[in-house]
PDB file of N, CA and C in Angstrom:
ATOM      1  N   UNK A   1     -18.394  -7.407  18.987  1.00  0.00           N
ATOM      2  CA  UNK A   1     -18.138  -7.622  17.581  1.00  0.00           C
ATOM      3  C   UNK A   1     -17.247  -6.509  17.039  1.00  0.00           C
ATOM      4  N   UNK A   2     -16.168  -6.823  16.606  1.00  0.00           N
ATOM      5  CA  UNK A   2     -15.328  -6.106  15.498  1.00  0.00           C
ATOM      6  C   UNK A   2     -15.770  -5.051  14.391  1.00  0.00           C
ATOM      7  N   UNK A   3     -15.651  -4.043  14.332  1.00  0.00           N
ATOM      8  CA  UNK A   3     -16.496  -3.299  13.707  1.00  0.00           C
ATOM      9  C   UNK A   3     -15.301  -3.019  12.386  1.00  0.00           C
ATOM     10  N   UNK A   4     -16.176  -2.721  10.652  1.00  0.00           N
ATOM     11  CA  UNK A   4     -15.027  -3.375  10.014  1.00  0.00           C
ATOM     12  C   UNK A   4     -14.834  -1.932   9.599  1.00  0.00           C
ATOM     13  N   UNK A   5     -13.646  -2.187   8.882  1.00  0.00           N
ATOM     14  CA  UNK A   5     -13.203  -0.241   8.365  1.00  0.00           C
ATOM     15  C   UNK A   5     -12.675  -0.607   7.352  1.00  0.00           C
ATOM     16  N   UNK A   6     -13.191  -0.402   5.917  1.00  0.00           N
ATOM     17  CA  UNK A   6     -12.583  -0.406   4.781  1.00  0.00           C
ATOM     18  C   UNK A   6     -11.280  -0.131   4.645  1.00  0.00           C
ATOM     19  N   UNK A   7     -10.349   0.955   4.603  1.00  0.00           N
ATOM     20  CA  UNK A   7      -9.204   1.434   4.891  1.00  0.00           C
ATOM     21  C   UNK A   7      -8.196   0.339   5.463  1.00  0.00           C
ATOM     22  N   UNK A   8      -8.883   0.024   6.569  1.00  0.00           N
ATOM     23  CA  UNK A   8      -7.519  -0.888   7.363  1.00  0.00           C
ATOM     24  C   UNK A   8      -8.375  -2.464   6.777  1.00  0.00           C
ATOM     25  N   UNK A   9      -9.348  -2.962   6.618  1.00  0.00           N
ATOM     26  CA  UNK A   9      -9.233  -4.026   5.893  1.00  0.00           C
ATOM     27  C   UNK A   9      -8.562  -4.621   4.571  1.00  0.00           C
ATOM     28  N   UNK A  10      -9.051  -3.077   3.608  1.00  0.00           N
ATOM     29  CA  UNK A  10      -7.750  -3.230   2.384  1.00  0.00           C
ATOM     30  C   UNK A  10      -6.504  -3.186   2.373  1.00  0.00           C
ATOM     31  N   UNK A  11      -5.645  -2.749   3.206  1.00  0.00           N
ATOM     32  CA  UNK A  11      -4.369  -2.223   3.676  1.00  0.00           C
ATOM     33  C   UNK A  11      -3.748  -3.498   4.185  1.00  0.00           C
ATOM     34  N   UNK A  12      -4.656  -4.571   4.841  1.00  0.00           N
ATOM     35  CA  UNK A  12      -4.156  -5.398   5.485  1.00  0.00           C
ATOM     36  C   UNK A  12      -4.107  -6.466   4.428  1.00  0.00           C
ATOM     37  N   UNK A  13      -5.585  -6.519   4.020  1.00  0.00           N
ATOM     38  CA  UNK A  13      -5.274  -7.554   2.248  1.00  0.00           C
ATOM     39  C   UNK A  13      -4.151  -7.268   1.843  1.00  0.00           C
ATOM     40  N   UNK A  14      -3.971  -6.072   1.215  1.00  0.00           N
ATOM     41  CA  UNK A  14      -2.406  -6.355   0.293  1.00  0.00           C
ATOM     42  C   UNK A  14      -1.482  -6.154   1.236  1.00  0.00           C
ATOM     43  N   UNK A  15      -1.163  -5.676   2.465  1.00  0.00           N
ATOM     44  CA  UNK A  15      -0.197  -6.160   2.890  1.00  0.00           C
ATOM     45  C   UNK A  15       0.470  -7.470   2.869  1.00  0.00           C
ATOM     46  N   UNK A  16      -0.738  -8.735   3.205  1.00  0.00           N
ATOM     47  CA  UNK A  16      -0.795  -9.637   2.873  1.00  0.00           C
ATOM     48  C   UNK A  16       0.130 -10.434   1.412  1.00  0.00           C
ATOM     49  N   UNK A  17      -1.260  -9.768   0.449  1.00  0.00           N
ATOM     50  CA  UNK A  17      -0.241  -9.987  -1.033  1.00  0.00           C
ATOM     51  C   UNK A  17       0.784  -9.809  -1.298  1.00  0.00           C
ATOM     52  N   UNK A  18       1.525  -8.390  -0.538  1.00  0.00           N
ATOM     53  CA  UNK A  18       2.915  -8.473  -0.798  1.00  0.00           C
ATOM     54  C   UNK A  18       3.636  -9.133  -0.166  1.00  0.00           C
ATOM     55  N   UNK A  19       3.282  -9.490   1.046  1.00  0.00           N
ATOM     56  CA  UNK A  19       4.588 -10.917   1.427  1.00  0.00           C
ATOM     57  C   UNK A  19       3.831 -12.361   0.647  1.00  0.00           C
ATOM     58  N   UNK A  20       3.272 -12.584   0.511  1.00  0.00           N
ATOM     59  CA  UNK A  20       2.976 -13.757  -0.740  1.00  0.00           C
ATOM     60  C   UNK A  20       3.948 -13.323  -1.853  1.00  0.00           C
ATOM     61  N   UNK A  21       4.025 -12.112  -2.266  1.00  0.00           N
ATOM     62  CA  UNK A  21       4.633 -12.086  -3.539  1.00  0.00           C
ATOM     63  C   UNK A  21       6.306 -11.413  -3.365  1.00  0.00           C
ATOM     64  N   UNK A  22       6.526 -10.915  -2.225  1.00  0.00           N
ATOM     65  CA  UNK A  22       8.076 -11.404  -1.228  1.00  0.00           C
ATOM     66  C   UNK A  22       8.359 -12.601  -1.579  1.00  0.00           C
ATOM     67  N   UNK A  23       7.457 -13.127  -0.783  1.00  0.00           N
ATOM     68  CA  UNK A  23       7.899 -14.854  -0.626  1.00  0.00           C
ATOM     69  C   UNK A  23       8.306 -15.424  -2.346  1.00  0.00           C
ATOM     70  N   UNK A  24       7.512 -15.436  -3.315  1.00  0.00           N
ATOM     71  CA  UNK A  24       7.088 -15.878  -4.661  1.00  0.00           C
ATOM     72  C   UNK A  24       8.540 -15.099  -5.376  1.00  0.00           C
ATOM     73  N   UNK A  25       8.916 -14.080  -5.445  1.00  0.00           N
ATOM     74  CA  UNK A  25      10.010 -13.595  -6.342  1.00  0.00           C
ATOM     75  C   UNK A  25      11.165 -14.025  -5.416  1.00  0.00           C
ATOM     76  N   UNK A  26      11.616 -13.922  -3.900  1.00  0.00           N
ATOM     77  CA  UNK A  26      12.577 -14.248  -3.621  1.00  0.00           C
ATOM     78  C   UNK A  26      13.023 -16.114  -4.183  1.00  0.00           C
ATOM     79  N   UNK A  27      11.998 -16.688  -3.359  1.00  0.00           N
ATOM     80  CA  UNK A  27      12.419 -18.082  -3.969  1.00  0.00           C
ATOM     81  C   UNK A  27      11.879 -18.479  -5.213  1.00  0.00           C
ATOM     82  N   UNK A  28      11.073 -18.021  -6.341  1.00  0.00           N
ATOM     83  CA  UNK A  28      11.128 -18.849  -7.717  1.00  0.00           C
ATOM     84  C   UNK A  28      11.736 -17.296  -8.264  1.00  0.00           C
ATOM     85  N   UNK A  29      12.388 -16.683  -8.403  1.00  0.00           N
ATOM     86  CA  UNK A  29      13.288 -15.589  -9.155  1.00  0.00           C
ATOM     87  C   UNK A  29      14.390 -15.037  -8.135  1.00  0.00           C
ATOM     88  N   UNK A  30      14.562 -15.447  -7.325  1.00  0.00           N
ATOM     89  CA  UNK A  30      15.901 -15.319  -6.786  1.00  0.00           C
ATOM     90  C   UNK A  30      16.359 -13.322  -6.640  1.00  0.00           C
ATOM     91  N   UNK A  31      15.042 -13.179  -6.562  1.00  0.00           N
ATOM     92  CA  UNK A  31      15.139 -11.363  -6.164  1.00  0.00           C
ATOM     93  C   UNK A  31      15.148 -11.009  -5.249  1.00  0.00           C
ATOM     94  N   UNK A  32      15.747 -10.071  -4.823  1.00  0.00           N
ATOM     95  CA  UNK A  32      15.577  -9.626  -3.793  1.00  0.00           C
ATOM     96  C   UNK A  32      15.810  -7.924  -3.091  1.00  0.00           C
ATOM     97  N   UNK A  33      16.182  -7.696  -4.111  1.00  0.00           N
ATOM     98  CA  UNK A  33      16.284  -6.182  -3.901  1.00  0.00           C
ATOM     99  C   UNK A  33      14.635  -5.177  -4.226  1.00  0.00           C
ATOM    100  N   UNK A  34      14.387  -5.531  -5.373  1.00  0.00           N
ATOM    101  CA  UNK A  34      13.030  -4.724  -5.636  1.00  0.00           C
ATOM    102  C   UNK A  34      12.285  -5.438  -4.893  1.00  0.00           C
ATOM    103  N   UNK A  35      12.290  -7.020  -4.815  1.00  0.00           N
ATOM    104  CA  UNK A  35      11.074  -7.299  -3.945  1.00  0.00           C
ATOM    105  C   UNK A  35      11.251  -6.598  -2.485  1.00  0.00           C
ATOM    106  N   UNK A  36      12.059  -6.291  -2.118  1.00  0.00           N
ATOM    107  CA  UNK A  36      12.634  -5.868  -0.749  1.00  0.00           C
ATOM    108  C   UNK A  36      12.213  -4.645  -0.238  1.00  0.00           C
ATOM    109  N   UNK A  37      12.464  -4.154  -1.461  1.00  0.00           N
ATOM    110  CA  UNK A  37      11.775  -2.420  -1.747  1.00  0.00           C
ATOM    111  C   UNK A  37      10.032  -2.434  -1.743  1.00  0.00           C
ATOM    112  N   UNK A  38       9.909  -3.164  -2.367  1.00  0.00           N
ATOM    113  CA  UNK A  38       7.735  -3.267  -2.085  1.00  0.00           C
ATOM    114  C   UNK A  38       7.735  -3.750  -0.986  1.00  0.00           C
ATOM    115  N   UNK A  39       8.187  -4.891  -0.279  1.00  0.00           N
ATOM    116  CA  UNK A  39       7.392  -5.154   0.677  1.00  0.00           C
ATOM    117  C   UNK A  39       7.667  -4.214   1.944  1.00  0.00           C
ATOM    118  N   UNK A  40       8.432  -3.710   2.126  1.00  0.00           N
ATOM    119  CA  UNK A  40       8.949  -2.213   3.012  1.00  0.00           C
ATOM    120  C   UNK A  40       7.334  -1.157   2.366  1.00  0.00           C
ATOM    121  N   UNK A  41       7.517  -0.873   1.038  1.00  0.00           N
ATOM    122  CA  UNK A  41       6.383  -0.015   0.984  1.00  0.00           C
ATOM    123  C   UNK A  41       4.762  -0.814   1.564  1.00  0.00           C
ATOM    124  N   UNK A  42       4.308  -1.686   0.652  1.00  0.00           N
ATOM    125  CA  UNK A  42       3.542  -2.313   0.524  1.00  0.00           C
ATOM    126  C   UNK A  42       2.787  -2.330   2.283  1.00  0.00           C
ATOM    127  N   UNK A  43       3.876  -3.078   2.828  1.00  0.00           N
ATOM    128  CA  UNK A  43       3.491  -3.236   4.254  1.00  0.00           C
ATOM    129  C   UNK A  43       3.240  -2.147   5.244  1.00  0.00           C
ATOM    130  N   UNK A  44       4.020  -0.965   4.427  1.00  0.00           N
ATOM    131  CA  UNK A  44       3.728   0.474   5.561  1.00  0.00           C
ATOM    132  C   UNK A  44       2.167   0.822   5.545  1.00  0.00           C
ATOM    133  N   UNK A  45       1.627   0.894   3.884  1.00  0.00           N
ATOM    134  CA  UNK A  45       0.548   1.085   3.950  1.00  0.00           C
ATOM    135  C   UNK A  45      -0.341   1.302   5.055  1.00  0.00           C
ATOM    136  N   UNK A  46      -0.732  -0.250   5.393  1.00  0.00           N
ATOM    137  CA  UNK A  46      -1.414  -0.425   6.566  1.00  0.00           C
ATOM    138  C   UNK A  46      -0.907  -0.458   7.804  1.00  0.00           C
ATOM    139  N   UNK A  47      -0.003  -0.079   8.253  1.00  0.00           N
ATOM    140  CA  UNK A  47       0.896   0.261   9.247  1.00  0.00           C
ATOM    141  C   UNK A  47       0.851   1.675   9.665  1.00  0.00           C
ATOM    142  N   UNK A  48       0.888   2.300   8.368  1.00  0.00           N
ATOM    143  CA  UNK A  48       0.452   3.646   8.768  1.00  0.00           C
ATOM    144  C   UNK A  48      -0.985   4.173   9.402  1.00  0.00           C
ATOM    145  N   UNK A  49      -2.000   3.089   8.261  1.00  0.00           N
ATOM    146  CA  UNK A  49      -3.404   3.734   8.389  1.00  0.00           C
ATOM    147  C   UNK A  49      -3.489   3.140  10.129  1.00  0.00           C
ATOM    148  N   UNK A  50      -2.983   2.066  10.665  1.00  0.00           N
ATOM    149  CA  UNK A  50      -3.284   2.219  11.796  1.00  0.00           C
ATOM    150  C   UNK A  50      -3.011   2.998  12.753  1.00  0.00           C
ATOM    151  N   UNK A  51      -1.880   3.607  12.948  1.00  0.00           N
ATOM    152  CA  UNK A  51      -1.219   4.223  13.641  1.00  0.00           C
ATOM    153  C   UNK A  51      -2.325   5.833  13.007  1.00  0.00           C
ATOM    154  N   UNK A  52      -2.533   5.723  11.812  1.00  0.00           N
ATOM    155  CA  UNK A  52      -3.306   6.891  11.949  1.00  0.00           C
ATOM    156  C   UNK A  52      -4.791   7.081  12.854  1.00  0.00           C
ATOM    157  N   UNK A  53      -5.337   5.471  12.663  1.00  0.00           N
ATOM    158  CA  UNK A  53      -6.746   5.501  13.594  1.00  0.00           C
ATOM    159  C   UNK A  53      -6.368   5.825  15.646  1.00  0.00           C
ATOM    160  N   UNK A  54      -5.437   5.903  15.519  1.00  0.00           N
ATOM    161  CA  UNK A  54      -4.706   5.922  17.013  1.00  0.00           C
ATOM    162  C   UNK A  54      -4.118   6.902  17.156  1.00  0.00           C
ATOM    163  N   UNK A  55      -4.222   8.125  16.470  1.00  0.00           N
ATOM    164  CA  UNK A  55      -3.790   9.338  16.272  1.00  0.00           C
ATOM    165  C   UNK A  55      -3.689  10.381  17.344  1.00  0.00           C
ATOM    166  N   UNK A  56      -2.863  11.490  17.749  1.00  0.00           N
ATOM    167  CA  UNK A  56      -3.195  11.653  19.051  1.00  0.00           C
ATOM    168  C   UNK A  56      -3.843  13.116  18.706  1.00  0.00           C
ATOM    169  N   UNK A  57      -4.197  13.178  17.562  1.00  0.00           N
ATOM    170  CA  UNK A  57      -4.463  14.662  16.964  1.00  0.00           C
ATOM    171  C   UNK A  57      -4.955  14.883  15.625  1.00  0.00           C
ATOM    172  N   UNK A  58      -5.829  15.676  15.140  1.00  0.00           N
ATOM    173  CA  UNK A  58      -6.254  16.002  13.779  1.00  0.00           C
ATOM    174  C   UNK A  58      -5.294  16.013  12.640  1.00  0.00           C
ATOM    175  N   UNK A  59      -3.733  16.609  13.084  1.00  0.00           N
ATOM    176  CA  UNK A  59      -2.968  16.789  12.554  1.00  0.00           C
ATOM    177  C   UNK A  59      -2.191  15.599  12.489  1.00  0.00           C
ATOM    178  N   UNK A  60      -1.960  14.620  13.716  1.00  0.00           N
ATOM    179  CA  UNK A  60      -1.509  13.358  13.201  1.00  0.00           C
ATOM    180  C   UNK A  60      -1.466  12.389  12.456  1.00  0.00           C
ATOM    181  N   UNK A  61      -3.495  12.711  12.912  1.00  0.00           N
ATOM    182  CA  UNK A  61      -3.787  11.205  11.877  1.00  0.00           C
ATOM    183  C   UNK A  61      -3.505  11.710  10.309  1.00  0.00           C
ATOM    184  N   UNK A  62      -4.072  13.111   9.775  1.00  0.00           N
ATOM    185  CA  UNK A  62      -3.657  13.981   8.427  1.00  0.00           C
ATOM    186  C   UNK A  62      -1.957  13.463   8.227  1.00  0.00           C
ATOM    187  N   UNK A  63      -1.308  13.593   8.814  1.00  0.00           N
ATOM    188  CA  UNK A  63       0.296  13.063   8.394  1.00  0.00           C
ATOM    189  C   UNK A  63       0.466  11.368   8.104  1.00  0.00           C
ATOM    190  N   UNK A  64      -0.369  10.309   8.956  1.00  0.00           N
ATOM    191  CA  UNK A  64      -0.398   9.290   8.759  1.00  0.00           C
ATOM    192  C   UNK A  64      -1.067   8.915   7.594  1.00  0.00           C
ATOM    193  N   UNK A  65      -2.615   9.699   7.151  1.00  0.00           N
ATOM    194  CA  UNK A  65      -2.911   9.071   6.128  1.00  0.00           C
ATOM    195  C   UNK A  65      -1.991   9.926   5.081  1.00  0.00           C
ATOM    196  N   UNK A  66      -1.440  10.921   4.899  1.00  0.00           N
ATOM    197  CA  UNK A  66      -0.587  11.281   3.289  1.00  0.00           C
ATOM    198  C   UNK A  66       0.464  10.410   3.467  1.00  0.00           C
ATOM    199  N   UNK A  67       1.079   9.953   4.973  1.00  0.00           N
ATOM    200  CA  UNK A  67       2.620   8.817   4.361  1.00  0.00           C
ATOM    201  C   UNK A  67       1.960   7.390   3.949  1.00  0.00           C
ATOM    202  N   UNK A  68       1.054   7.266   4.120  1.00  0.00           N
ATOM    203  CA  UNK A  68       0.359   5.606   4.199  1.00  0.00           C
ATOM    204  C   UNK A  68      -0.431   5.952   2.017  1.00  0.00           C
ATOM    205  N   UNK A  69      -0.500   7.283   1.963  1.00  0.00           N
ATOM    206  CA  UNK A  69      -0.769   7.507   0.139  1.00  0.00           C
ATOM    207  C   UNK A  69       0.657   7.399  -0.408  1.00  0.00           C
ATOM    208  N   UNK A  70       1.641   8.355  -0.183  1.00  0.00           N
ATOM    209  CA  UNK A  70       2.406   7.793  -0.319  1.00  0.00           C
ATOM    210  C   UNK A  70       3.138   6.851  -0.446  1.00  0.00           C
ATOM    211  N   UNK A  71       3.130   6.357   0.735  1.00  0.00           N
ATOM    212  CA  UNK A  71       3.864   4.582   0.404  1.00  0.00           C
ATOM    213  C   UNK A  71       2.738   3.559  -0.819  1.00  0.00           C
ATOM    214  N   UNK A  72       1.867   3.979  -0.451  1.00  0.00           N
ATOM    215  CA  UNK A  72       0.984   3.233  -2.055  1.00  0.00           C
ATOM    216  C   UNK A  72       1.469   3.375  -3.169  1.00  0.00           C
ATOM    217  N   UNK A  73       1.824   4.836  -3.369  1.00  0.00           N
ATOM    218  CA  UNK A  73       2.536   5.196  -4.668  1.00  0.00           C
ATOM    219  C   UNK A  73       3.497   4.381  -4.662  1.00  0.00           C
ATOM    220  N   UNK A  74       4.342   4.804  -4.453  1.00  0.00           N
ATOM    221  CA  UNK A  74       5.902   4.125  -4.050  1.00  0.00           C
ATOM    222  C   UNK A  74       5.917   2.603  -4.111  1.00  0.00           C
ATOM    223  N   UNK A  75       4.946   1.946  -3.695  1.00  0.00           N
ATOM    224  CA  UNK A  75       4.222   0.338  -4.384  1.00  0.00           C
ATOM    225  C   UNK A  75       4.090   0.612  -5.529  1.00  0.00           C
ATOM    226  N   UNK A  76       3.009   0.915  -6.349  1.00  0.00           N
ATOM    227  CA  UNK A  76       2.470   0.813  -7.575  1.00  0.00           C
ATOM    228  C   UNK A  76       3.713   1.282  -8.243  1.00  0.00           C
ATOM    229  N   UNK A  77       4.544   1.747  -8.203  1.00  0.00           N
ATOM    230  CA  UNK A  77       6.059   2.161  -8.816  1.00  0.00           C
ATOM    231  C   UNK A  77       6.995   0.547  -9.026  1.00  0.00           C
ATOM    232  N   UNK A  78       6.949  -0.227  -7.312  1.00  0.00           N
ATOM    233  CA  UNK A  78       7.607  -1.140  -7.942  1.00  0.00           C
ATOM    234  C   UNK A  78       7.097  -2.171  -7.919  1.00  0.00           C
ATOM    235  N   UNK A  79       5.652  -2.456  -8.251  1.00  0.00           N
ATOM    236  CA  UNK A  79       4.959  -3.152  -9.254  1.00  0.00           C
ATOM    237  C   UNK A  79       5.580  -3.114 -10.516  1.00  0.00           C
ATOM    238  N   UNK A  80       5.102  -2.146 -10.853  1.00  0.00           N
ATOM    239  CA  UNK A  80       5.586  -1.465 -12.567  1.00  0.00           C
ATOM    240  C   UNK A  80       7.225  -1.779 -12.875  1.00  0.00           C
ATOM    241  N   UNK A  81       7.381  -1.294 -12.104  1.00  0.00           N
ATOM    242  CA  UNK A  81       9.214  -2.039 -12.193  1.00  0.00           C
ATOM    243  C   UNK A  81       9.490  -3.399 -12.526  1.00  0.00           C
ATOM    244  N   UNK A  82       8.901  -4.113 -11.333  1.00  0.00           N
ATOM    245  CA  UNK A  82       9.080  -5.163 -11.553  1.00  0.00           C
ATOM    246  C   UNK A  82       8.332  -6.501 -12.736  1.00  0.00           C
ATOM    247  N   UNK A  83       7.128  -5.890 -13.240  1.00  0.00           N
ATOM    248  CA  UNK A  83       6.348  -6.034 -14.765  1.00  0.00           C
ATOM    249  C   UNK A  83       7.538  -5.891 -15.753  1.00  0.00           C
ATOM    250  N   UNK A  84       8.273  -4.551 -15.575  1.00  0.00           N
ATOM    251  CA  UNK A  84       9.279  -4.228 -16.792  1.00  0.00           C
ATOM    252  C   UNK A  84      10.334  -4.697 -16.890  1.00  0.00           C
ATOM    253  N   UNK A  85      10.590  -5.439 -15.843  1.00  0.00           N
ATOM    254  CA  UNK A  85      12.156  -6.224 -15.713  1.00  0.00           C
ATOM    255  C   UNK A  85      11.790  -7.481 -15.423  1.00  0.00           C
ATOM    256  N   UNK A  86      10.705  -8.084 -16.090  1.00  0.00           N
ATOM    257  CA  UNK A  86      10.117  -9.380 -16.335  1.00  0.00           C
ATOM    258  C   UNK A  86      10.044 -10.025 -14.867  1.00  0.00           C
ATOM    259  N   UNK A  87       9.976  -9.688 -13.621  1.00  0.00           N
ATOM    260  CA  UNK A  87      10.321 -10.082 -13.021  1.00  0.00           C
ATOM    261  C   UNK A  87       8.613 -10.672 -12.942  1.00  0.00           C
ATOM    262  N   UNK A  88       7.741  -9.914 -13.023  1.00  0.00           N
ATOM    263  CA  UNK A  88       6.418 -10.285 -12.616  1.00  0.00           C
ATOM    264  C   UNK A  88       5.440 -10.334 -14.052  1.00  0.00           C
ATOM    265  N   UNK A  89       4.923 -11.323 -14.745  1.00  0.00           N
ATOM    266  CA  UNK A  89       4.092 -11.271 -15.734  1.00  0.00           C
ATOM    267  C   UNK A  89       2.973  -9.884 -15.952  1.00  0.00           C
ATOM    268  N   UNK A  90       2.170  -9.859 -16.791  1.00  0.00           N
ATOM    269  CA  UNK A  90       1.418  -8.430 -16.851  1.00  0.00           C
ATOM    270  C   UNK A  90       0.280  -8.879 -16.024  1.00  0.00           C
ATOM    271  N   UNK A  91      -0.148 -10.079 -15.816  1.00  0.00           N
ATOM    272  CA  UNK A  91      -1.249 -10.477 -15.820  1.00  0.00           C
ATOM    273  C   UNK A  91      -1.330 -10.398 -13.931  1.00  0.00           C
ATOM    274  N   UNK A  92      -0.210 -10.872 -13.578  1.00  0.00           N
ATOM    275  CA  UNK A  92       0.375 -10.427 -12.184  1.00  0.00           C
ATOM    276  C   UNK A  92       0.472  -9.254 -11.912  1.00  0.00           C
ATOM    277  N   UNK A  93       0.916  -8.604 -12.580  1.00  0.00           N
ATOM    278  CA  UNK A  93       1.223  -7.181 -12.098  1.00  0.00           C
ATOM    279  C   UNK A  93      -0.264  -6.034 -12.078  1.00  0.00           C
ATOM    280  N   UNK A  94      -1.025  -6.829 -13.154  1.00  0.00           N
ATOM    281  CA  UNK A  94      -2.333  -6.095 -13.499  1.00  0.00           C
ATOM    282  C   UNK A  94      -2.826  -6.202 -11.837  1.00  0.00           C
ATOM    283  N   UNK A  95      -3.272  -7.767 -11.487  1.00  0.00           N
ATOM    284  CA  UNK A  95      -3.759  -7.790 -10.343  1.00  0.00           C
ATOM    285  C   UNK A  95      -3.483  -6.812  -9.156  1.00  0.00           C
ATOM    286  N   UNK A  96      -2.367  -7.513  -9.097  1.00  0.00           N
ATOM    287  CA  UNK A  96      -2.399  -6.925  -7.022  1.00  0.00           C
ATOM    288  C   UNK A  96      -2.007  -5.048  -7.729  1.00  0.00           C
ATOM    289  N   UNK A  97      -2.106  -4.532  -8.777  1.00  0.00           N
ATOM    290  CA  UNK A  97      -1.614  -2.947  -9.022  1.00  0.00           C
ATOM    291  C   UNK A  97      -3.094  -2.459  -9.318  1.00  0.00           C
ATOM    292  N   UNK A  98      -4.165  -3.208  -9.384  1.00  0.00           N
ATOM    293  CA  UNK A  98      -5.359  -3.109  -8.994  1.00  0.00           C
ATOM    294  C   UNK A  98      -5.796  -2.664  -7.751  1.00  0.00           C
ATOM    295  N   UNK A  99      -5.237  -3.935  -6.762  1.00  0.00           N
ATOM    296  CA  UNK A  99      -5.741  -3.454  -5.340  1.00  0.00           C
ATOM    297  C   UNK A  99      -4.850  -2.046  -4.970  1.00  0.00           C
ATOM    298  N   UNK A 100      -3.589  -2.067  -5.669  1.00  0.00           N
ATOM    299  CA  UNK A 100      -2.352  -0.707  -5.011  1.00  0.00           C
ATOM    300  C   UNK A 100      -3.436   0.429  -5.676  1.00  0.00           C
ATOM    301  N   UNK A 101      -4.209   0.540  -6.627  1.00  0.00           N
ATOM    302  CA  UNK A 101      -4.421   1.761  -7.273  1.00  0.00           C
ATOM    303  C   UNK A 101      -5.820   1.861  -6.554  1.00  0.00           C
ATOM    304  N   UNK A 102      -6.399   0.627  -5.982  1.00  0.00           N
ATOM    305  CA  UNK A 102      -7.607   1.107  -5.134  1.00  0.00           C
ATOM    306  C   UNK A 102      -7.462   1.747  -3.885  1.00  0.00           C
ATOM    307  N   UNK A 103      -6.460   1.025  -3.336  1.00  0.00           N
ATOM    308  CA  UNK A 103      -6.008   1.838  -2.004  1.00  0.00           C
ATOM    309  C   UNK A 103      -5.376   3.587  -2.664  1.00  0.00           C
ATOM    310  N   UNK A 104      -4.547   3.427  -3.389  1.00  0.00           N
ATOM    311  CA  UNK A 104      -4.236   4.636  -3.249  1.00  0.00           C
ATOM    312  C   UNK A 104      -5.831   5.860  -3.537  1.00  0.00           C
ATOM    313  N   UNK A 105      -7.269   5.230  -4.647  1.00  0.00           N
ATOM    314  CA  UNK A 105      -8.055   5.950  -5.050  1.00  0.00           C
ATOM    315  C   UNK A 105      -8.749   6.436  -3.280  1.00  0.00           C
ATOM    316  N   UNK A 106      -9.076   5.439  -2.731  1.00  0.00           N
ATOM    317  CA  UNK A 106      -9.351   5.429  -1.174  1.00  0.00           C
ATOM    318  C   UNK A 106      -8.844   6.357  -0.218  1.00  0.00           C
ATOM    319  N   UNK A 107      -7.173   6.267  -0.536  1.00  0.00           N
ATOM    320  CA  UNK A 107      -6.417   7.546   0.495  1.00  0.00           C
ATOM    321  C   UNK A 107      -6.451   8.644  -0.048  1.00  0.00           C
ATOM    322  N   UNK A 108      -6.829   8.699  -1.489  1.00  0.00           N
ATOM    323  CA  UNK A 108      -6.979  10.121  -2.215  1.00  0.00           C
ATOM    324  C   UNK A 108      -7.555  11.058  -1.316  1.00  0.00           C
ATOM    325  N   UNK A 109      -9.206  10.190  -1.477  1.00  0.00           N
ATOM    326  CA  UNK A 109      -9.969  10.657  -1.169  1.00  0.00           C
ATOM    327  C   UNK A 109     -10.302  11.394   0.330  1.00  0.00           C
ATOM    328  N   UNK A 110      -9.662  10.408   1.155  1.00  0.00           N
ATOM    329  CA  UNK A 110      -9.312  10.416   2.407  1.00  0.00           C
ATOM    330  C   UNK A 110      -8.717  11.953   3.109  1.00  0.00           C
ATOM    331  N   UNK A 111      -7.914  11.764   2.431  1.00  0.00           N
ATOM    332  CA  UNK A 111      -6.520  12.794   2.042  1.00  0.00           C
ATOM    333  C   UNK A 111      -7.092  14.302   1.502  1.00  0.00           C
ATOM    334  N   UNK A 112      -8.098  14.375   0.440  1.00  0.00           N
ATOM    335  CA  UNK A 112      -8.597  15.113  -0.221  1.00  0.00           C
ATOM    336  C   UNK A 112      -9.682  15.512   0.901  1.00  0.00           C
ATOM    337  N   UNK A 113     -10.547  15.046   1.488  1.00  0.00           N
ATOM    338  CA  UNK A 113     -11.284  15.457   2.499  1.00  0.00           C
ATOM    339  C   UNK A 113     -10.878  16.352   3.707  1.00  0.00           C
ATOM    340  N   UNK A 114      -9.756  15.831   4.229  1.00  0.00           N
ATOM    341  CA  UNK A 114      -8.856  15.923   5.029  1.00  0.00           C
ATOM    342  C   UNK A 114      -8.999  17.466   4.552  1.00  0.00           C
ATOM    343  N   UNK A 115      -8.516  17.888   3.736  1.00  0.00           N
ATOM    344  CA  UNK A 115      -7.488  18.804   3.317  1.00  0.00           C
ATOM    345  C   UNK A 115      -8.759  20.005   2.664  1.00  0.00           C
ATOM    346  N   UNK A 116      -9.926  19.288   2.324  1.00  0.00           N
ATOM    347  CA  UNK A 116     -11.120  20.919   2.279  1.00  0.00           C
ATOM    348  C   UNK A 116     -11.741  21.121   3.877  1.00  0.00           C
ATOM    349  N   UNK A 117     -11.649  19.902   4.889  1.00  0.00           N
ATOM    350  CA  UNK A 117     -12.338  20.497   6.366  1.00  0.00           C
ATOM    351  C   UNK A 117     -10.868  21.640   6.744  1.00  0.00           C
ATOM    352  N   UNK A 118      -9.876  21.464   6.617  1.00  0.00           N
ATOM    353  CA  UNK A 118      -9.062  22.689   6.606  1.00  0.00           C
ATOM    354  C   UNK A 118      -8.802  23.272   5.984  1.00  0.00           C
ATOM    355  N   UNK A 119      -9.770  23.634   5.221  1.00  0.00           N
ATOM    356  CA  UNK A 119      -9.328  24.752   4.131  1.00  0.00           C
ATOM    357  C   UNK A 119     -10.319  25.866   4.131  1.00  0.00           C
TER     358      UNK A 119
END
């Protein structure tokens, strides 16, 4: 049995959401540059956190989870962008910048732990 890990289950949800919402602005809004730009972030997310569980070192996986917070940010940025340039309703943007601000509260923490066992 699959043993589950919060981290890479959420990571993989909105990875998810953002190619749904790739898909959704390229063909009913004809975008493609900002959507282009999230789903590059969006998708690293969990790309990273895996490559961090496969880490070959204390110090690796620590670099994988701050680029995998990072790239969250860097989402929730063009969320917000794309809310302000009408591209995405509020009510849309509220949602899935929900799950971006949970993941990022998650890698905070992650991140923040990380960073008092070396300190």
């Amino acid at each position: 049995m699959k043993k589950s890990n919060l981290i890479i289950d959420k990571s993989m949800a909105f990875a998810v959401r953002i190619v749904n919402l790739y898909k959704y602005l390229k063909e009913n809004h004809s975008e493609y540059v900002l959507s282009k730009q999230l789903l590059r972030s969006g998708t690293s997310i969990g790309a990273n956190v895996r490559e961090a569980v496969q880490a070959q070192s204390p110090a690796d996986f620590k670099a994988k989870m701050y680029i995998a917070l990072k790239e969250a940010a860097e989402s929730a940025y063009w969320i917000e962008l794309l809310e302000k340039t009408k591209y995405l309703t509020e009510k849309q943007s509220d949602s899935i910048l929900s799950d971006c601000n949970e993941l990022i509260k998650i890698l905070s923490s992650i991140t923040k732990t990380l960073k008092e066992k070396n300190s």
